[in-house]
N, C-alpha and C. Protein backbone atom coordinates (compact mmCIF):
# COMPACT_ATOMS: atom_id res chain seq x y z
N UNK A 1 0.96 -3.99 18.59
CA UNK A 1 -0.43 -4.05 18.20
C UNK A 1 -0.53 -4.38 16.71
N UNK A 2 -1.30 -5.39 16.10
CA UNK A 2 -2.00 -5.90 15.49
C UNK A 2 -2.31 -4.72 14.33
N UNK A 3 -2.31 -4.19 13.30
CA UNK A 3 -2.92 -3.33 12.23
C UNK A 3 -3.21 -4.31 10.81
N UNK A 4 -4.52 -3.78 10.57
CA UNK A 4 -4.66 -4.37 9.47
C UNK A 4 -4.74 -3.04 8.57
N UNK A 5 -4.19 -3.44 7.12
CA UNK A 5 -3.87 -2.36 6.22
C UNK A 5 -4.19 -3.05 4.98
N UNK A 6 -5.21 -2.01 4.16
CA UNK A 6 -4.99 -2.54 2.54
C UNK A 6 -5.24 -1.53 1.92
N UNK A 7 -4.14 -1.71 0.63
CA UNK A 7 -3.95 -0.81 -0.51
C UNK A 7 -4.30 -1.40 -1.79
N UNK A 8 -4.77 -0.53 -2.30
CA UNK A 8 -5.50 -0.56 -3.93
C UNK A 8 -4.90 0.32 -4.49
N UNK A 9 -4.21 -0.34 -5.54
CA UNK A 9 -3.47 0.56 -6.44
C UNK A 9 -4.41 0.74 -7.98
N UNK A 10 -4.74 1.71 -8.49
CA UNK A 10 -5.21 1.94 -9.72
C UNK A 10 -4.68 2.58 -10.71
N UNK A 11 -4.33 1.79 -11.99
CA UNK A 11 -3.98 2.96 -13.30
C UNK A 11 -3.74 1.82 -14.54
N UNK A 12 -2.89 1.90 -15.52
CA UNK A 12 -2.54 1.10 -16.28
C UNK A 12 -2.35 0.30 -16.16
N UNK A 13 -2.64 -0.53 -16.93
CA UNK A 13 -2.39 -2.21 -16.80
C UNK A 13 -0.89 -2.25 -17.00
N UNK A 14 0.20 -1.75 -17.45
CA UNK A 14 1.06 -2.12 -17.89
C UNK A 14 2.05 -1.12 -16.78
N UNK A 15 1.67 -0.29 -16.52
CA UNK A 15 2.08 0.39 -15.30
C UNK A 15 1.88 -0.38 -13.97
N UNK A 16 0.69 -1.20 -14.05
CA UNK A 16 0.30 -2.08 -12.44
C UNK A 16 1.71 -2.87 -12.39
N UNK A 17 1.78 -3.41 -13.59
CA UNK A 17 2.92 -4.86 -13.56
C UNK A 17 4.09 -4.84 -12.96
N UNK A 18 4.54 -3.36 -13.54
CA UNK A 18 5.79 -2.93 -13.19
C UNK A 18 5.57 -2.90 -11.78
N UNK A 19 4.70 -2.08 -11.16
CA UNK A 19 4.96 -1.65 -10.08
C UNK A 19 4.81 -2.57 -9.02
N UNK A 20 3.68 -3.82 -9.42
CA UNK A 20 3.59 -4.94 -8.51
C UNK A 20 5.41 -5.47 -8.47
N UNK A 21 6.25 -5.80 -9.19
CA UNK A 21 7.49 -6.01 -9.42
C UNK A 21 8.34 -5.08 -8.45
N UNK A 22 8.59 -3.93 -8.61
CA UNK A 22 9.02 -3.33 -7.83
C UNK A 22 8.78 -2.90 -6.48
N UNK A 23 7.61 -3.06 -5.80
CA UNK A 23 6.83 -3.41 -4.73
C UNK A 23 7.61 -4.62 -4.11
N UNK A 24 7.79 -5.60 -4.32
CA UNK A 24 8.20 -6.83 -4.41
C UNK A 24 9.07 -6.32 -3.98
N UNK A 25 10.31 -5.99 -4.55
CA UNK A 25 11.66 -5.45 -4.14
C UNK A 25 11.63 -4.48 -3.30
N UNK A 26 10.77 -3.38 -2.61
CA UNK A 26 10.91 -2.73 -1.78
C UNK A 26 10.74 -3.53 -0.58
N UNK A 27 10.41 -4.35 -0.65
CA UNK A 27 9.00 -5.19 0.55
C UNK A 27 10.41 -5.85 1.03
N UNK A 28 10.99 -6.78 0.35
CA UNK A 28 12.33 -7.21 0.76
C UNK A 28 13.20 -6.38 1.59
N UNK A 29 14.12 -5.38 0.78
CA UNK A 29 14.91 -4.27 1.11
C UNK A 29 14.51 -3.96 2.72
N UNK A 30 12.92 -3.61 3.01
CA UNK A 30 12.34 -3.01 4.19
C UNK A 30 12.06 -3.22 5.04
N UNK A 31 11.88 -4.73 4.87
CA UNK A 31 12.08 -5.95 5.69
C UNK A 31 10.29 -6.35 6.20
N UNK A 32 9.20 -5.70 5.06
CA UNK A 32 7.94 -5.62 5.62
C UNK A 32 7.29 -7.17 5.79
N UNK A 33 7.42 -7.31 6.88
CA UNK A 33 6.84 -8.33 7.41
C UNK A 33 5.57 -8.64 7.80
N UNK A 34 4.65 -9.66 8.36
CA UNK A 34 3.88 -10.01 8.84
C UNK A 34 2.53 -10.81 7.62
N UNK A 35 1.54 -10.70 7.52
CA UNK A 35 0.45 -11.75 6.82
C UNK A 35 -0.14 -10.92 5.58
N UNK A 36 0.88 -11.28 4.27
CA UNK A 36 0.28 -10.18 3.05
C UNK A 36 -0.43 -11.27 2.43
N UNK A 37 -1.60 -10.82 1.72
CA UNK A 37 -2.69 -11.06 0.59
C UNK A 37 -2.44 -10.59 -0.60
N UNK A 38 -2.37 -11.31 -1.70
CA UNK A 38 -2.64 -10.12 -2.73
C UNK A 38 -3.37 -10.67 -3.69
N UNK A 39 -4.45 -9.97 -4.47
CA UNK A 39 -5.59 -9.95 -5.08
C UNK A 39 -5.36 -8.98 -6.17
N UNK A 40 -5.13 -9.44 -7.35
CA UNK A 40 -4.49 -8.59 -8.54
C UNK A 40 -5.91 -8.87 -9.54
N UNK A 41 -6.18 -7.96 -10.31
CA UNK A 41 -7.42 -7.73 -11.65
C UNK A 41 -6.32 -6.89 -12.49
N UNK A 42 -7.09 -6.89 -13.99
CA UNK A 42 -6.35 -5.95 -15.02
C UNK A 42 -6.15 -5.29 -14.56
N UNK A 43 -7.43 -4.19 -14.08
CA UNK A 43 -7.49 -2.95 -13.44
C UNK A 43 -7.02 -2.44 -12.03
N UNK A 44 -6.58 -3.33 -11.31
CA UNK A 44 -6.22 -3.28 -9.81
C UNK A 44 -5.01 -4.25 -9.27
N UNK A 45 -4.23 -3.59 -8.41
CA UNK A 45 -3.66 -4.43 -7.27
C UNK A 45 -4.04 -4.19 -5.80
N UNK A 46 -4.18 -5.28 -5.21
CA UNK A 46 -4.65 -5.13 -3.70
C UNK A 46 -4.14 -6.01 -2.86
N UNK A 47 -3.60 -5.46 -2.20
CA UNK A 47 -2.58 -5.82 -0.99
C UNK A 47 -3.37 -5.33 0.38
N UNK A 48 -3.82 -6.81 0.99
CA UNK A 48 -4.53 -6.96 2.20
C UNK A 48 -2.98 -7.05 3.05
N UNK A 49 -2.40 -6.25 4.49
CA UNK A 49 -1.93 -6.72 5.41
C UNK A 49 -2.21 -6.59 6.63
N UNK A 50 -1.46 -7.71 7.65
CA UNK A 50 -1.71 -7.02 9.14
C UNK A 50 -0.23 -7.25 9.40
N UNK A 51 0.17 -6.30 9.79
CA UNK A 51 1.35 -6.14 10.03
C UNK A 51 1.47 -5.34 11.92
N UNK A 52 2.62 -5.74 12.78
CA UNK A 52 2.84 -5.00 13.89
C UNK A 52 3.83 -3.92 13.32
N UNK A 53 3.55 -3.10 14.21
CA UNK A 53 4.29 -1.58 14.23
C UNK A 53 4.76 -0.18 13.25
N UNK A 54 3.03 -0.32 12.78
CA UNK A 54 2.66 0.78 11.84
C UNK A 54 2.44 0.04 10.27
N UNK A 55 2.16 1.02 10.08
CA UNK A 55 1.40 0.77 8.72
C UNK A 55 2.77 1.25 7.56
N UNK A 56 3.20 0.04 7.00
CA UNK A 56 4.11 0.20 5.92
C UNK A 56 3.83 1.19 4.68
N UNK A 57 3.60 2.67 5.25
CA UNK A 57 4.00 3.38 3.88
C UNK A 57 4.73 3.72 2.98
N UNK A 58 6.58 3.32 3.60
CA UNK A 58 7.51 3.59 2.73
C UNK A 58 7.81 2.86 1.29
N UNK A 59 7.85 1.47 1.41
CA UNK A 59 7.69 1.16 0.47
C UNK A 59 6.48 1.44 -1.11
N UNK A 60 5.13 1.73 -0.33
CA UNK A 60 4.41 1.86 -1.24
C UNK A 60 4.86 3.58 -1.88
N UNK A 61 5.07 4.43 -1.04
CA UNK A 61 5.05 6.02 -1.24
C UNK A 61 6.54 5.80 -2.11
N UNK A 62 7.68 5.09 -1.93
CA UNK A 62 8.82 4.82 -3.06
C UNK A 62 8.29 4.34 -4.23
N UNK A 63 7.94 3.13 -4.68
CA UNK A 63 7.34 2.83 -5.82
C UNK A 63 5.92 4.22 -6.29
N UNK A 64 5.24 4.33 -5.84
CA UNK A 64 4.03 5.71 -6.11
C UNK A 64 5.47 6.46 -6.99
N UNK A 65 6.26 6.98 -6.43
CA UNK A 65 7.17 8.06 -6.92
C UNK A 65 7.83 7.30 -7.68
N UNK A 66 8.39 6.57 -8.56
CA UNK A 66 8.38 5.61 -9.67
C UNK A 66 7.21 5.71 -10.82
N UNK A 67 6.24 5.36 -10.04
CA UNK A 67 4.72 5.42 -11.27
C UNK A 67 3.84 6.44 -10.52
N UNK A 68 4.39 7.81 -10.96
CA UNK A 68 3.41 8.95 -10.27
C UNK A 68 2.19 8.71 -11.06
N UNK A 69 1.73 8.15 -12.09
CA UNK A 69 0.18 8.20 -12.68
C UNK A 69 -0.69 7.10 -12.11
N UNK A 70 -0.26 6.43 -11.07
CA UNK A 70 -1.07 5.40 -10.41
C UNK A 70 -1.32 6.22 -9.27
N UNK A 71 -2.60 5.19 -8.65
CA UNK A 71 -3.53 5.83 -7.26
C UNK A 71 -3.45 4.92 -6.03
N UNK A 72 -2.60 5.35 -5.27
CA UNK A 72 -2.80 4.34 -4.41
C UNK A 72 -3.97 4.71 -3.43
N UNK A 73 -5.23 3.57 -2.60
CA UNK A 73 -5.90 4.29 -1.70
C UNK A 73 -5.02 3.05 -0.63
N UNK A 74 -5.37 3.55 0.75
CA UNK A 74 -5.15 2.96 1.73
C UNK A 74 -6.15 3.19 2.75
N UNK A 75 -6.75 2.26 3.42
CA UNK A 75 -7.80 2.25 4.45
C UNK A 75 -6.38 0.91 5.75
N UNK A 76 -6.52 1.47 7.11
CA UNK A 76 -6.47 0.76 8.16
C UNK A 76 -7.17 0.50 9.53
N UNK A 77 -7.08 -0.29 10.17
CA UNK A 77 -7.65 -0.46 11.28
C UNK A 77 -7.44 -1.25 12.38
N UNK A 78 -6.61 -0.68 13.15
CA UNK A 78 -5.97 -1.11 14.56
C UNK A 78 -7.08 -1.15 15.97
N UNK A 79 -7.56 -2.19 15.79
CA UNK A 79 -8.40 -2.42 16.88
C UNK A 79 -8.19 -2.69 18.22
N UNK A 80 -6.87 -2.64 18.49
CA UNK A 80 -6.33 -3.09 19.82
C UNK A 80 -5.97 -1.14 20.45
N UNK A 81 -5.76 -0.20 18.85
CA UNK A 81 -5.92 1.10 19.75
C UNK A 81 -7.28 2.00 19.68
N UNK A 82 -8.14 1.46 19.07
CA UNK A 82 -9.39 1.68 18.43
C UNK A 82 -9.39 2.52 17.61
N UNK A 83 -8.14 2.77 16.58
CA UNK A 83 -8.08 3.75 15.54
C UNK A 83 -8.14 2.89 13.90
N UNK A 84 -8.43 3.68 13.10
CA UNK A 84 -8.94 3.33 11.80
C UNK A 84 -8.44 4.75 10.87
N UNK A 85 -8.53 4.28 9.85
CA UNK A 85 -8.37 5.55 8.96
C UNK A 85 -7.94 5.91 7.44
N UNK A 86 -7.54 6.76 6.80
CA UNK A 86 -7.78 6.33 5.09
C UNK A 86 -6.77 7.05 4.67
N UNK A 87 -6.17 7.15 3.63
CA UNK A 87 -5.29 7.78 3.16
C UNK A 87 -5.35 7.37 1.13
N UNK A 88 -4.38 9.14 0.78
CA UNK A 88 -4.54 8.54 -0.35
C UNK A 88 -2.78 8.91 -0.74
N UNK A 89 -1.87 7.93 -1.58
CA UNK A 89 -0.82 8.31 -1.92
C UNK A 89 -0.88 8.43 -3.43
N UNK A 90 0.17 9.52 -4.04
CA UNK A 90 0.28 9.91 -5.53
C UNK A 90 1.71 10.68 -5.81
N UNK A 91 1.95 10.42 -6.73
CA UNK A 91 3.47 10.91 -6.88
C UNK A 91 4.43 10.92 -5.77
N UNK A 92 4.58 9.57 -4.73
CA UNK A 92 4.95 9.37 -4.23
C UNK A 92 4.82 10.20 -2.88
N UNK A 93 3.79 11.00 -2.32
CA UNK A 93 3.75 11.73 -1.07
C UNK A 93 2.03 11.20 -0.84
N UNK A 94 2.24 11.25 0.25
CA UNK A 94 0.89 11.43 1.02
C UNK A 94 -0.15 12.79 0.70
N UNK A 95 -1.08 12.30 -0.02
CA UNK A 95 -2.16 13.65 -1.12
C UNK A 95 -3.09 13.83 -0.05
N UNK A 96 -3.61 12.77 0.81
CA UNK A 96 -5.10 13.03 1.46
C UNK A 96 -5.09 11.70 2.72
N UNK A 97 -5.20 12.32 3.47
CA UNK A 97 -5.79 11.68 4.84
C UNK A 97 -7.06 11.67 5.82
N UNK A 98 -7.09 10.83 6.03
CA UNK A 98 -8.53 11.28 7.07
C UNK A 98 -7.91 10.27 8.03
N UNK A 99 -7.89 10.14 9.21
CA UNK A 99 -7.91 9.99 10.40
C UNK A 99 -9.44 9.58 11.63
């Protein structure tokens, strides 16, 4: 099944850079596949995906724990199981979910 997933990362500009960089290198390593977007501002990175077979949190929750002062949010939505839902990562763990 089909998931679409996007993350918004927020904090320093000079902290985003790094971490867009190292993102990069997890994404490889993890083998995260399928149709990424990305939409970068001073203030933001945003990574639109749809990816099959779950929603790639490892890579992002590794880098988070790298730059614990950034925010990652995450919103998804798998319409083929009719589930949706939000999450927030920080210092590399999962802080807040809704379902």
């Amino acid at each position: 099944m089909l998931t679409h997933v996007t993350f918004r990362v927020t904090g320093e500009r000079t902290q985003l850079a790094a971490f867009d960089a190292r993102l990069k290198l997890l994404f490889a390593e993890q083998q995260v596949g399928g149709d990424v977007e990305e939409q970068h501002a001073d203030d933001a990175l945003h990574y639109d995906l749809k990816v099959e077979g779950g929603i790639p949190f490892p890579p992002f929750a590794l880098a988070s724990r790298e730059f614990p002062e950034l925010e990652i949010a995450v919103e998804w939505v798998n319409s083929g199981a009719g589930t949706r839902g939000a999450a927030r990562i920080a210092g590399g763990t999962l802080a807040e979910q809704n379902i």
